[in-house]
Each structure stands twice: as structure tokens, then as C-alpha cells.
Protein backbone atom coordinates (compact mmCIF):
# COMPACT_ATOMS: atom_id res chain seq x y z
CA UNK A 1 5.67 26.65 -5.88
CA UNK A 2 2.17 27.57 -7.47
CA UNK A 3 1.50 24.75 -10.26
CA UNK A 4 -0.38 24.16 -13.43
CA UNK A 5 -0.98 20.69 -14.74
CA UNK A 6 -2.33 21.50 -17.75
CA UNK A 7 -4.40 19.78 -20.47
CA UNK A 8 -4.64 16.22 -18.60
CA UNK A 9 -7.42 13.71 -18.45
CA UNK A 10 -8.02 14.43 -14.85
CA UNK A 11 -9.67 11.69 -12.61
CA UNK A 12 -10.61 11.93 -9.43
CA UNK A 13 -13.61 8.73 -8.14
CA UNK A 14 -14.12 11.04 -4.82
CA UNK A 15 -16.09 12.78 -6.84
CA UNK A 16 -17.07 11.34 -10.29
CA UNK A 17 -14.90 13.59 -11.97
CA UNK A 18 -13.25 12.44 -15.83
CA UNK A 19 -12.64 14.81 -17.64
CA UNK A 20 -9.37 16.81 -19.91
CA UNK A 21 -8.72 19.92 -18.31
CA UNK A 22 -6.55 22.07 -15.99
CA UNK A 23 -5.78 21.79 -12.51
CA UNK A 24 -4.21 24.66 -10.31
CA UNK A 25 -2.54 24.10 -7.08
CA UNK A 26 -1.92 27.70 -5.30
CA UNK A 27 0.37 27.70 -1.90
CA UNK A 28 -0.10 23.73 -1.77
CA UNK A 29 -4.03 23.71 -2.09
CA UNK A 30 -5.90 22.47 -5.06
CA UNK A 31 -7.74 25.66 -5.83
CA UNK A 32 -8.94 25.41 -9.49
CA UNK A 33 -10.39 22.27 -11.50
CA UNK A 34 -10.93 23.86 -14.85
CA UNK A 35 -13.77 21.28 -15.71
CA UNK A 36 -16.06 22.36 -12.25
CA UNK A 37 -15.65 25.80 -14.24
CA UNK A 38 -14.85 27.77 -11.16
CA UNK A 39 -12.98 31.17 -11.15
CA UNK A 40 -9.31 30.62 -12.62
CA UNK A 41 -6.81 31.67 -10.19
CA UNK A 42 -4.35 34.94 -11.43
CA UNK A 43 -0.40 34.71 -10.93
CA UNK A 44 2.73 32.91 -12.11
CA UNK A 45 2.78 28.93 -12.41
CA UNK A 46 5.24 26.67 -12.96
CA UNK A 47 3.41 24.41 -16.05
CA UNK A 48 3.17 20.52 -16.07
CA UNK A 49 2.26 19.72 -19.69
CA UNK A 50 -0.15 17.16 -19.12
CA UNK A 51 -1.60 16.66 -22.40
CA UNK A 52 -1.79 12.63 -23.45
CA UNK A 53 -1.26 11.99 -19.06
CA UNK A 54 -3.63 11.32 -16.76
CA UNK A 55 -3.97 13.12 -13.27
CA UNK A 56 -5.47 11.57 -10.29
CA UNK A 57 -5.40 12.45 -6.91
CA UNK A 58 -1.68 11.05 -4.78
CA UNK A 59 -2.13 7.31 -4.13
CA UNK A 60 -2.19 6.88 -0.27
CA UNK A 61 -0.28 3.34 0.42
CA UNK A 62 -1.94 1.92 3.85
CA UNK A 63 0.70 -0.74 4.34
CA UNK A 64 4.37 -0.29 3.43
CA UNK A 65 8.09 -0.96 5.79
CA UNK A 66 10.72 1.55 5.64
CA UNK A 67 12.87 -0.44 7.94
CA UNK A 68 14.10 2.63 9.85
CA UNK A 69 14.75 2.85 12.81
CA UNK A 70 17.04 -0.01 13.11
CA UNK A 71 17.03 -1.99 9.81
CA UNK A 72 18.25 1.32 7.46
CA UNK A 73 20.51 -1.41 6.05
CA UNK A 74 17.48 -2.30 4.20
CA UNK A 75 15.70 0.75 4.06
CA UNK A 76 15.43 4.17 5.34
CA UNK A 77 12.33 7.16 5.96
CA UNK A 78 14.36 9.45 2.79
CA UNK A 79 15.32 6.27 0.72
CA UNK A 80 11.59 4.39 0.93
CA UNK A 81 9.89 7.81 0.67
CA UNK A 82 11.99 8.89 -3.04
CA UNK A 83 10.49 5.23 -3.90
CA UNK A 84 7.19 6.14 -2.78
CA UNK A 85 7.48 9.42 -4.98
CA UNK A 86 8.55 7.68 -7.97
CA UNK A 87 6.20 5.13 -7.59
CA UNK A 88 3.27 7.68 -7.38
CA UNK A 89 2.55 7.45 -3.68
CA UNK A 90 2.13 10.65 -1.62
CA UNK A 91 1.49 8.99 1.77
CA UNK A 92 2.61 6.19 3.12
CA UNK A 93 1.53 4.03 6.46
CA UNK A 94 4.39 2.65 7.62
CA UNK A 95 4.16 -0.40 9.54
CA UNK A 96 5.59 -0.83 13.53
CA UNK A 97 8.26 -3.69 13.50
CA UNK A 98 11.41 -1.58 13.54
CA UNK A 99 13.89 -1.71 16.09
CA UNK A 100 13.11 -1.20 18.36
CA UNK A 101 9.42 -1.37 17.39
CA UNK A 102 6.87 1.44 17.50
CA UNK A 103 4.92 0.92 20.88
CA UNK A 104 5.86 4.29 22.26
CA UNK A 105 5.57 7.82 22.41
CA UNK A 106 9.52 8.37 21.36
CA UNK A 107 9.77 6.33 18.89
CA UNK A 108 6.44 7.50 16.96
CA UNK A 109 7.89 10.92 17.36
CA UNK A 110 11.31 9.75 15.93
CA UNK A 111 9.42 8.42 13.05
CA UNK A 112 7.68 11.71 12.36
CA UNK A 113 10.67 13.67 13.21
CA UNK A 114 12.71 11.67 10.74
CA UNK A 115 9.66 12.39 7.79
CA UNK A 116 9.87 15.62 7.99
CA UNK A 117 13.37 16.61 7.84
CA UNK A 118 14.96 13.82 5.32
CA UNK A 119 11.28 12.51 3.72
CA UNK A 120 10.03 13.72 0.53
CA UNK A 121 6.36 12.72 0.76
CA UNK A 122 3.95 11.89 3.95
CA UNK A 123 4.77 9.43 6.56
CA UNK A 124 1.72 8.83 9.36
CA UNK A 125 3.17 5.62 11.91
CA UNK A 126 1.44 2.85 12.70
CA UNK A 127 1.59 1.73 16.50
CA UNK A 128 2.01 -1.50 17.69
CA UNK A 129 -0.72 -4.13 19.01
CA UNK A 130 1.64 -5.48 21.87
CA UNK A 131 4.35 -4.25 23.89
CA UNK A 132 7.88 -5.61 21.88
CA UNK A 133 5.66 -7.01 19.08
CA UNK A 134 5.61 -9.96 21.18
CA UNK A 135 1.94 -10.55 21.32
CA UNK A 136 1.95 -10.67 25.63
CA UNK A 137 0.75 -7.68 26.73
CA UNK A 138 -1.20 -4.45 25.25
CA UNK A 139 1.20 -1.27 24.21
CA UNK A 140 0.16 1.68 25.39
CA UNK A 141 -2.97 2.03 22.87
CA UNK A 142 -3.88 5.92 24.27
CA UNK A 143 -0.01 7.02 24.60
CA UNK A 144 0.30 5.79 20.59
CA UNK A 145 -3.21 7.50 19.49
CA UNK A 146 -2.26 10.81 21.32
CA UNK A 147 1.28 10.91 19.71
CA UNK A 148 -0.53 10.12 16.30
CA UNK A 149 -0.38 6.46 14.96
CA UNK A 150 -3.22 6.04 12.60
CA UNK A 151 -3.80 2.55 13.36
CA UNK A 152 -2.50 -0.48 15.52
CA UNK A 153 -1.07 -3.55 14.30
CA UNK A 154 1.66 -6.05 14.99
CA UNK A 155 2.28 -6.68 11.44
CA UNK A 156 5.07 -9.10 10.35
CA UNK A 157 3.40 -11.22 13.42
CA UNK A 158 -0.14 -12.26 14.13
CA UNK A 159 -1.87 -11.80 17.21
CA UNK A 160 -1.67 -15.46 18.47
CA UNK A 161 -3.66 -14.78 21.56
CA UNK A 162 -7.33 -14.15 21.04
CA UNK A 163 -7.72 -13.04 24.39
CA UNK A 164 -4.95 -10.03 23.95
CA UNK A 165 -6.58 -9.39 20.26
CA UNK A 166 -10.07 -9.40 21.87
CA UNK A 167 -9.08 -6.76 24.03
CA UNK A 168 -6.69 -4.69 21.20
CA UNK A 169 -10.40 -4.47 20.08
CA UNK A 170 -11.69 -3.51 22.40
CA UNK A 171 -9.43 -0.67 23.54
CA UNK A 172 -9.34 0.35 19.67
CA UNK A 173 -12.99 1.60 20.04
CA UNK A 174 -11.96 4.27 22.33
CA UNK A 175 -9.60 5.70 20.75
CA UNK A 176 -10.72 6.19 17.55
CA UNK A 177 -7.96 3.74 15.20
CA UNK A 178 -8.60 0.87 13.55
CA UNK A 179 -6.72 -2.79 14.38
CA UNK A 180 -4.92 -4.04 11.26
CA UNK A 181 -4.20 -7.88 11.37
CA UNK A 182 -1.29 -10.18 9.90
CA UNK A 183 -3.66 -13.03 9.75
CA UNK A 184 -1.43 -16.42 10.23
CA UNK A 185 -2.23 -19.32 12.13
CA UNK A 186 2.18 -19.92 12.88
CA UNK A 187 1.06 -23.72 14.00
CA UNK A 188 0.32 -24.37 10.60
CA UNK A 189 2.41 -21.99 8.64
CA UNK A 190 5.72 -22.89 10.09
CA UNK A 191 9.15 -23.20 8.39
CA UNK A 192 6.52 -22.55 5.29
CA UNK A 193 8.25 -21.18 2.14
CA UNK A 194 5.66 -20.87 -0.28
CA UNK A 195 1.99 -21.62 -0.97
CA UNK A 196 0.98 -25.01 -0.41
CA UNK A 197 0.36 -27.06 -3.68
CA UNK A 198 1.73 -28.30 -7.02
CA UNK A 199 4.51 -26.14 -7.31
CA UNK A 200 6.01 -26.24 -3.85
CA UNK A 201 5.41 -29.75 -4.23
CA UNK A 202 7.63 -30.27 -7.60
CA UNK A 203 10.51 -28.05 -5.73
CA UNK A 204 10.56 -30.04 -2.80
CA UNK A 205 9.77 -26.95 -0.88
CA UNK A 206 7.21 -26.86 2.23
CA UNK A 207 4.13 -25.20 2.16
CA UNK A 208 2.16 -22.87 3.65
CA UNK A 209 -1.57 -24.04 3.56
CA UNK A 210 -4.59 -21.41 2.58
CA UNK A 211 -5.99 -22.45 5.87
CA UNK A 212 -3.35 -20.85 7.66
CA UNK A 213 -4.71 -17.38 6.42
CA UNK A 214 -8.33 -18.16 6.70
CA UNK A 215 -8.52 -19.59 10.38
CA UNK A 216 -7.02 -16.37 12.03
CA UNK A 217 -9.32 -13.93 9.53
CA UNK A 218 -12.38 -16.42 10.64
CA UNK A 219 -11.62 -15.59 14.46
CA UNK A 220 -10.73 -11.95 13.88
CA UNK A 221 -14.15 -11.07 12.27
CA UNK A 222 -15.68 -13.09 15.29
CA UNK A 223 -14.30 -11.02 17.54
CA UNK A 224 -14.90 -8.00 15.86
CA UNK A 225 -18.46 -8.81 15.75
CA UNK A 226 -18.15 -9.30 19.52
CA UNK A 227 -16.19 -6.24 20.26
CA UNK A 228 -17.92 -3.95 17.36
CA UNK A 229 -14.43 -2.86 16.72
CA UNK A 230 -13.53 -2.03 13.65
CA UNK A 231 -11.12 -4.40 11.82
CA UNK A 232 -8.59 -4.01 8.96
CA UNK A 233 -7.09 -7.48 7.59
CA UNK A 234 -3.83 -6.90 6.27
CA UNK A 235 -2.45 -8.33 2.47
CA UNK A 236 -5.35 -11.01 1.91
CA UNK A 237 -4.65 -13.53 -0.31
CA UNK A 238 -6.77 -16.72 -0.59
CA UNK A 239 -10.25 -17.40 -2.10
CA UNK A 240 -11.45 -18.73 1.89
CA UNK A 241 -10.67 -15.43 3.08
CA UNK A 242 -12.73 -13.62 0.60
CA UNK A 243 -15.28 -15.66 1.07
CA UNK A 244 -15.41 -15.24 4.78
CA UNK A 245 -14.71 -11.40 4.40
CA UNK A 246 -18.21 -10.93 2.02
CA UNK A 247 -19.68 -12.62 4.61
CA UNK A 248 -18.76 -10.24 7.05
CA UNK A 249 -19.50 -7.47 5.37
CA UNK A 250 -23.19 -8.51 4.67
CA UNK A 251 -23.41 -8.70 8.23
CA UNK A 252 -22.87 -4.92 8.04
CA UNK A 253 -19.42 -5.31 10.21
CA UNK A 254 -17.29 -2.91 10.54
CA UNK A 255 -14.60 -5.02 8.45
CA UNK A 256 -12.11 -3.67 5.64
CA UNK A 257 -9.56 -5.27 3.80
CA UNK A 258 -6.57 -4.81 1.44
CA UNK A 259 -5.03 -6.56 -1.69
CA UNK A 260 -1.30 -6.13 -2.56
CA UNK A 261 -0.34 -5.67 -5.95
CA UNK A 262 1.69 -9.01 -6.28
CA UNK A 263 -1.17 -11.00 -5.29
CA UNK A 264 -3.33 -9.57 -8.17
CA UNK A 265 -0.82 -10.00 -10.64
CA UNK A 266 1.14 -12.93 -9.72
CA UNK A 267 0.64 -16.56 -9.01
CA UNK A 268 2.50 -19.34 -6.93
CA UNK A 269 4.18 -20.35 -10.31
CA UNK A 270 6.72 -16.88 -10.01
CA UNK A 271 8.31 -18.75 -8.43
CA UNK A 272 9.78 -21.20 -10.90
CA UNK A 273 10.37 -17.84 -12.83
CA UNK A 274 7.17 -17.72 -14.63
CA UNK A 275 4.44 -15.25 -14.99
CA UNK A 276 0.96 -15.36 -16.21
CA UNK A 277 -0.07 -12.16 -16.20
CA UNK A 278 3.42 -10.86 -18.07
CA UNK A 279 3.83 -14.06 -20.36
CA UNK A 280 7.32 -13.69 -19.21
CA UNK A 281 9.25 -17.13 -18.96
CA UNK A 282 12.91 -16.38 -16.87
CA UNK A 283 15.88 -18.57 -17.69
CA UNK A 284 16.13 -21.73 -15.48
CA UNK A 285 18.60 -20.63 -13.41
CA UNK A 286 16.20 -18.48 -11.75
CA UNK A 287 14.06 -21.52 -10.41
CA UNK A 288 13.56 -21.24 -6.62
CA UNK A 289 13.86 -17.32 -7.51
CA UNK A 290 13.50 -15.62 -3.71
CA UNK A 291 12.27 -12.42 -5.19
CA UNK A 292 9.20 -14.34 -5.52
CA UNK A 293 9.06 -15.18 -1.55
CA UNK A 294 6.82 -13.44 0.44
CA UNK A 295 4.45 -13.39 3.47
CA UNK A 296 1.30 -14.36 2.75
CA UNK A 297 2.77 -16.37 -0.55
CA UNK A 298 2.12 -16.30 -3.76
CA UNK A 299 -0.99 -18.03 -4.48
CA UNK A 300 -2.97 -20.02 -6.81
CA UNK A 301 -4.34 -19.09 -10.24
CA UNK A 302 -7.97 -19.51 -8.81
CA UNK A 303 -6.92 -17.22 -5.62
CA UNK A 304 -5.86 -14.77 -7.89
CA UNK A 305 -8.99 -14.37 -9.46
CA UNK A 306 -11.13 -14.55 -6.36
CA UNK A 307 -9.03 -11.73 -5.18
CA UNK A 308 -9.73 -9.53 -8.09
CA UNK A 309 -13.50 -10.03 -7.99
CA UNK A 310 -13.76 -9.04 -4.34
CA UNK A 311 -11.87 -6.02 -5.62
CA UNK A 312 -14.68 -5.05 -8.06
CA UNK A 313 -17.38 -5.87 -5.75
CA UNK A 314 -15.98 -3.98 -2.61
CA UNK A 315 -15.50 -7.26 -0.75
CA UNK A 316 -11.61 -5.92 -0.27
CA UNK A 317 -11.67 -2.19 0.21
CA UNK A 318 -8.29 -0.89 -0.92
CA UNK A 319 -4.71 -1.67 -2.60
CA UNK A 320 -1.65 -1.61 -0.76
CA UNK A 321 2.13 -2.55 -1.68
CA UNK A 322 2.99 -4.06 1.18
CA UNK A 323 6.45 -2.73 0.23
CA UNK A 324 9.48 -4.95 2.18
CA UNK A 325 12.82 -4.00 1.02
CA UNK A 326 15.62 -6.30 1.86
CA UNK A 327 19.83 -6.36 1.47
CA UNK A 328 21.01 -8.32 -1.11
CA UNK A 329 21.98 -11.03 1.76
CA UNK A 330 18.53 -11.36 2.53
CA UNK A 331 17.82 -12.89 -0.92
CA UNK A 332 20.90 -14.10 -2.66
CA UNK A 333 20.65 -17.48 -0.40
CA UNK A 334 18.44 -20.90 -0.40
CA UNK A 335 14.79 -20.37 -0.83
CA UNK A 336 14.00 -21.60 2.94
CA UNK A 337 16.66 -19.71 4.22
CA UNK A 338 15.77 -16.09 2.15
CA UNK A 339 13.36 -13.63 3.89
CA UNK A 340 9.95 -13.05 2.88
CA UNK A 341 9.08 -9.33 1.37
CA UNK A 342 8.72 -7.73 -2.26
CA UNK A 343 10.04 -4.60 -2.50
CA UNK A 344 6.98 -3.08 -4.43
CA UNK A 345 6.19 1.04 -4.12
CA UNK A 346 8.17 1.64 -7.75
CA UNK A 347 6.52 -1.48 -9.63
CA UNK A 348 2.64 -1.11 -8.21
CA UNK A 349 1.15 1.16 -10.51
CA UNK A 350 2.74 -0.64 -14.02
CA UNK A 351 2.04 -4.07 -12.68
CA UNK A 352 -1.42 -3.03 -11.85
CA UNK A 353 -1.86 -1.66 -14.82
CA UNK A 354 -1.36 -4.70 -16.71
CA UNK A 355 -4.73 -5.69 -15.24
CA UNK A 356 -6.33 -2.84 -16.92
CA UNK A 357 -4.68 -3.05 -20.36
CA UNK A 358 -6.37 -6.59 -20.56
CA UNK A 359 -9.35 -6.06 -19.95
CA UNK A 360 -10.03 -7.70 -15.90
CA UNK A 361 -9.96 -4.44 -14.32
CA UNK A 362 -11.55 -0.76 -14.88
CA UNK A 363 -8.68 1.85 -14.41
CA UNK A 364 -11.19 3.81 -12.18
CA UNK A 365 -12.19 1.45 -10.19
CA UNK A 366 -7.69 0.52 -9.74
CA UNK A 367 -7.44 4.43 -8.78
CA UNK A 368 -10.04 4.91 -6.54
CA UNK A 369 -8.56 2.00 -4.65
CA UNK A 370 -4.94 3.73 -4.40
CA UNK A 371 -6.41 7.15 -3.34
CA UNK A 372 -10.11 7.84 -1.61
CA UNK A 373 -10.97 4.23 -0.08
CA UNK A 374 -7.96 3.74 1.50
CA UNK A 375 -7.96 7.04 3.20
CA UNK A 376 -11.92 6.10 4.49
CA UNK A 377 -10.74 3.47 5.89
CA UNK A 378 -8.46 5.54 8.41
CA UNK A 379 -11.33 7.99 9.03
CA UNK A 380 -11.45 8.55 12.70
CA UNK A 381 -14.81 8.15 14.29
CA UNK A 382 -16.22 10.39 16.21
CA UNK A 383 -17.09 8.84 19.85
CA UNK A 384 -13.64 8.56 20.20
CA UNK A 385 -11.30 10.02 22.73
CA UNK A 386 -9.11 11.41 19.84
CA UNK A 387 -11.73 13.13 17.73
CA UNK A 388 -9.10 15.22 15.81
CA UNK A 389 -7.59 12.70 12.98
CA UNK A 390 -3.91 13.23 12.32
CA UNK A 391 -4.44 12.82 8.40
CA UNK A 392 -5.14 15.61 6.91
CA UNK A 393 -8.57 16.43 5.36
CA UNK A 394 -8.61 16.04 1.65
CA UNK A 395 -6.35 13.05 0.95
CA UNK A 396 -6.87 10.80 -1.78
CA UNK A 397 -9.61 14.07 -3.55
CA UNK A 398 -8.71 16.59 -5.91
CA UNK A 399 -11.50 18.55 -3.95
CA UNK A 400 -11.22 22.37 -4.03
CA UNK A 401 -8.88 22.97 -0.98
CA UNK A 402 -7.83 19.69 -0.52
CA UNK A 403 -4.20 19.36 -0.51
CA UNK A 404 -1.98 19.26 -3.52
CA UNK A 405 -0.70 15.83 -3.56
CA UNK A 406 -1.43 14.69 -7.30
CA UNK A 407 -0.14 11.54 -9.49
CA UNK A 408 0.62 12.25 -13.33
CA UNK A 409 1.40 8.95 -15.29
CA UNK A 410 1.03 7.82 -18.79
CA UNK A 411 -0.90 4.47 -18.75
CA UNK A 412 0.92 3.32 -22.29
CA UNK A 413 4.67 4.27 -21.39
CA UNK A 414 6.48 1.22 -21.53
CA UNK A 415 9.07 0.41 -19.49
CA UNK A 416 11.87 -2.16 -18.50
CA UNK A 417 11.91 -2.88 -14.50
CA UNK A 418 16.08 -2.52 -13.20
CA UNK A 419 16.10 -2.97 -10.05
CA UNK A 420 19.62 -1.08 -10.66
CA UNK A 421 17.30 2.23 -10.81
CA UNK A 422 15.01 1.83 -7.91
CA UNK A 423 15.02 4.80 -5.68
CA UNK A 424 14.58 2.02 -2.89
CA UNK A 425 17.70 0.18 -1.31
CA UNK A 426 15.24 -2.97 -1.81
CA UNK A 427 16.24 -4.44 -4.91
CA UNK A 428 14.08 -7.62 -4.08
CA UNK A 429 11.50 -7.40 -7.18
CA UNK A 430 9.95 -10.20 -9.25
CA UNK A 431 9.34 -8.03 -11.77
CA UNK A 432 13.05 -7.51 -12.93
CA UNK A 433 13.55 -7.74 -16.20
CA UNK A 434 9.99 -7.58 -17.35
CA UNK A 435 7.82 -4.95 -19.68
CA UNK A 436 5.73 -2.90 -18.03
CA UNK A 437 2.89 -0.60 -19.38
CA UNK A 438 2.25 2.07 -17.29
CA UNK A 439 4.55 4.64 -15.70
CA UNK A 440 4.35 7.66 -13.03
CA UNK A 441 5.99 11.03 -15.09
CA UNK A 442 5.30 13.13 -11.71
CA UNK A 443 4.52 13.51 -8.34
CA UNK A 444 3.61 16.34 -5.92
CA UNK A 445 3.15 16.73 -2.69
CA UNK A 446 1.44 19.61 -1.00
CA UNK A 447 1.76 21.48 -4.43
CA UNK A 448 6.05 20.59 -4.06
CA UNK A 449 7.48 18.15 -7.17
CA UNK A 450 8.54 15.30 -4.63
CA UNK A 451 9.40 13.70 -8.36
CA UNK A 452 9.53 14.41 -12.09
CA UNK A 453 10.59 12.30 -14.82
CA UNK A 454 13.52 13.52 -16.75
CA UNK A 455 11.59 13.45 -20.27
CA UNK A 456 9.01 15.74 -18.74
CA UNK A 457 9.77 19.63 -18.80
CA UNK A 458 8.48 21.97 -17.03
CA UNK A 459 7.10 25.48 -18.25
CA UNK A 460 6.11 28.63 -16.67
CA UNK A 461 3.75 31.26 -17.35
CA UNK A 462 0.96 33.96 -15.85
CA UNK A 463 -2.32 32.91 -16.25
């Protein structure tokens, strides 16, 4: 359909743009931005009535599982992409460690195959690092590139070997894709539960030191300096890592980085049930509360804060969920024996949000993290073999003849999270139960409503 969003506060970072005004999207194109006072487009629109909303371009999630093929008891392509939808998200980067995994041809076709026909917004695969995931031998970097992954990465598992990753590197370079890291030294991380400190102390639970994070980011950005390859560290979470990351980047390497939303807005102390950042105390009963269990953990208060000034100074390029739906079965059990994963595309943009309505975090800056940056870190570089990028020009912009994948929320609905609602089978949320500030009324998707609110109402008119 041809749309008007009309009379929002429209704001797009890609190009400075803040403004109230109109936006028209004609045969899935952004073709009108009433404030860059081009010509207005003639013909029938349906009308979003955008007035009090703001409208910003789709946020592009770089790091998300939706479980299918193999694990659609947990998730699948049509269930996590209605969650992406409602969550705001019009393309997703779905990680490799499916069953079986994405390290060929086939099954990167069966992914993008399955998108199309039962997904509701974009779905661009992410190849695996090693044959298997099993960190022995390369996959079959040029067969993945040519069938489309946008990136390489053996996520859910780090690349022990430094010899195998040195060469994943290396390899990378020619074909155009960045490597994204788990970054976990598994000698010192294992049969870890949680962060290592006070709290997993006073539960009697074992811990997973910072240091496990920070030695295997230390030796990736050597060898990315060696290789000139460029790097992508997946979900970092401690103050070391930062550090070592800025460093890194002063070099001028070709090093990027991500934050989830969990890690900005929660501590280690979730998991006794309590929240800083929502003032939200659980009942006791929810001690040792496996929502709260995830890979990196939750850290400390001091991490927390480290990780949000590296997000205001650039040090960490981009936001992404991380989103890791589980069964019920996967959770309802002991702490040490639950899996790790937050199930996170419906709760990212109100829990972020929260960092904005007090004050430690500029709501530009938060949406030009969710929508240009990450897409410039997929760029595809030029020497390569692959020249052509499978993503699409104009993701993440509200450009003139970008696609039409916009994001209209109000930043000062408030909301109750039920997991009970979630478009995602993943019911695994933290955040259940709390007040959030901050929700997504629609979403479209090459000018198509992938989702609407039910208190929003649609119009239509000739303009």
C-alpha cells in the first residue's frame, strides 16, 4: 500500500534530520519527507496519524536466534519475525547455530526461503566460522558469501583455536564479510552460571570471571591487527573489554562492537529479582530467577556504566538484542541446570528507553544505534570478491528512495511486560511484570504494516 505517516516528530541521525512533519512511502520507497520540502507526491494513502509519535527509520537488529531450522520448539523464522515487528525491528541477523547449523549453501537458502514465504520483516543469515560449529576446520567461507550470509560467526561458541580464527580472518578479507566473535575463554568460564562476584557468591552459585570475556577480545583484536580483517565482537559486557576495545580503535583498527539491551539496563543483582534501573524489587520466591541467566552474564553495576559510556563515545558501535528464546523447560529448572538466553526483540526499545527518560542516554544517540551504525557495520568493502552487498541500499535512512521500513512509537506509553502477549514463543524475559515507558504503535516494512497497535487507526485520503 502507498502510506502517509503524518504529523510525527520524524528522526532520522543518517542524516541530521528532527523535525514534525510528513513522510510518504509510494510502492515501498520513501519518496517524500515533508520537512526537506520536496515535491509532495499525488494519489491515495492509507494515513498513520502520527501526531504526539515519533518516526525513525526500522531498527536493524545485528544479532538475534530464531531457532529454526531445528529448535522451532523454541522459536521459528514467522514466530521471531512477528516479535521483531512488534518490537520495532525491520531486519534481523540471525545467528548460525541451528540444526543443523548454517555452514552451507542449502541451508542459507532454506533460511531465506523460509523469510520470505512465512516472515513478516527481513531476515539476512549469518554463516558459520567452522564446519559443524565445532571450531576444527573452516566452512566454506566463499560458498556462504555467494549464497548471501552477511557475516561469519560461530556464535553461541568461541573460536577456541587462534590458529583457525587467524585464518577465518584472513579468508574474511576476501570476501567482503565481517567475523563476529562470541568472546569466551571456556577454560575459565566453565559450568559458570552467572557473573563472578558478591552475588553469585551469596547464592552459592559459580561464577563466570570478567577475564573470561576480556582474554579472547584481547587476542581477537591482535589478530585482527595482524590479519587487517575486520572484526565484530559480539554482546560485550565488561569494563576490560571496553577498555581494550578504545584501545583498538585508536589504533585506527578495523574493530566494531555491540551492546545488548540487558547489559545496559540490568545488573548481576536481576538475578536475586532486583533491578536498578526499574526500582522493581520481585517477591523472594523469584531468587535464583533463570530469566535473568544469560551468556555473557549479567554484570556489575560499574560494568554497566562502562558499557554505556563506550556507547556515547563510539567505543561500541551499535545495539543488538541478542534475542534467545527458550521452552518453558529450558527455564522452569535449577539455575545451573537452566539455559542461558533472554528473549529480548519485544522488550528492547521500552527497556532502553528507560535510559533516556533518566537522563544517562540521548534518545538520538539510542536510535542511531538501532538503525544507521549497525547497518555500516555490514557495509561490504569493495576489494572484495563479492562486491554486490546482499542488504539492500538504504537501511537504517529515511533517505529519499531508501526503502520503507519505518518505526512509529510513543516514548511515554506505559506499559506492563506479559510475557503471556509476546509474539515470540520465548517467554524467557526479566522484565515480566515490570513498567515500561516506551512502546512501538507501528511497523512497516517495505511500505507493508508488518504491525500496528490496536489503539492506532488508520485513515485514508488523496493528497
Amino acid at each position: 500500500m502507498n502510506l502517509l505517516i503524518k504529523g510525527g516528530h520524524i528522526l532520522d541521525p543518517s542524516q541530521g534530520l528532527d523535525a514534525i512533519g510528513d513522510l510518504y512511502i509510494v510502492e515501498g520507497k520513501i519518496t517524500w519527507v515533508e520537512p526537506l520540502k520536496e515535491k509532495r507526491p499525488l494519489g491515495k494513502f492509507a494515513v498513520i496519524p502520527a501526531s504526539g509519535l515519533l518516526v525513525c527509520p526500522g531498527f536493524v537488529d545485528l544479532h538475534c536466534h530464531l531457532r529454526q531450522p531445528g529448535y522451532e520448539d523454541k522459536e521459528t523464522i514467522a514466530s521471531g519475525t512477528r516479535a521483531a515487528a512488534k518490537g520495532g525491528f525491520t531486519t534481523l541477523c540471525c545467528m548460525p547455530n541451528t540444526k543443523p547449523p548454517v555452514d552451507s549453501q542449502a541451508v542459507v537458502e532454506y533460511v531465506q526461503r523460509t523469510a520470505h514465504t512465512e516472515g513478516v520483516v527481513r531476515v539476512y543469515p549469518i554463516g558459520c566460522i567452522s564446519k559443524g560449529l565445532k571450531g576444527e576446520e573452516l566452512a566454506e567461507m566463499g560458498e556462504l558469501a555467494a549464497a548471501g550470509v552477511m557475516a561469519y560467526s560461530d556464535d553461541g561458541q568461541p573460536v577456541t583455536s587462534s590458529r583457525l580464527m587467524r585464518h577465518a580472518l584472513e579468508y574474511s578479507l576476501a570476501f567482503g564479510r565481517p567475523i563476529i566473535d562470541h568472546c569466551e575463554d571456556k577454560a575459565l568460564s566453565a559450568d559458570g552460571a552467572m557473573n563472578e562476584g558478591w552475588v553469585a557468591t551469596r547464592l552459592g552459585l559459580k561464577g563466570i570471571p570478567a577475564a573470561a570475556e576480556e582474554a579472547i577480545v584481547a587476542r581477537d583484536i591482535a589478530l585482527a591487527e595482524l590479519t587487517g580483517a575486520c572484526l565484530h565482537i559480539a554482546h560485550v559486557s565488561t569494563a576490560g573489554s571496553v577498555d581494550l576495545l578504545r584501545r583498538a580503535k585508536d589504533k585506527g583498527l578495523a574493530v566494531t562492537a555491540e551492546v545488548t539491551p540487558h547489559h545496559l539496563t540490568l545488573t548481576e543483582e536481576r538475578v536475586m529479582g532486583f533491578s536498578t534501573q526499574t526500582a522493581h524489587h520481585t517477591a523472594s520466591a523469584l531468587w535464583y530467577d533463570t530469566n535473568a541467566k544469560v551468556n555473557p552474564p549479567l554484570r556489575s553495576e560499574k560494568d554497566r556504566q562502562a558499557l554505556l559510556e563506550a556507547l556515547k563515545d563510539d567505543t561500541i558501535d551499535a545495539i543488538a538484542t541478542d534475542h534467545a528464546p527458550h521452552t518453558i523447560v529450558d527455564k522452569l529448572c535449577e539455575f545451573d541446570a537452566a539455559a542461558f538466553g533472554i528473549s529480548g526483540l519485544e522488550t528492547a526499545l521500552g527497556c532502553l528507553l528507560s535510559l533516556v527518560h533518566s537522563g544517562q542516554l540521548d534518545l538520538k544517540l539510542l536510535i542511531s544505534k538501532l538503525t544507521w551504525e549497525p547497518v555500516r557495520i555490514l557495509e561490504i568493502k569493495k576489494a572484495s570478491l563479492f562486491p554486490t552487498s546482499p542488504l539492500p541500499w538504504g537501511l537504517g535512512t529515511l533517505q529519499m528512495g531508501a526503502p520503507g521500513d519505518v518505526t512509529i512509537f510513543d516514548p511515554s506509553k506505559e506499559w506492563v511486560v506479559n510475557p503471556n502477549t509476546f509474539a515470540s514463543k520465548g517467554k524467557n524475559t526479566p522484565w515480566a511484570g515490570c513498567q515500561l515507558k516506551g512502546q512501538v504503535m507501528a511497523t512497516v516494512v517495505a511500505g507493508n504494516l508488518a504491525y500496528r497497535d490496536d489503539s492506532l487507526r488508520l485513515e485514508g485520503q488523496s493528497a
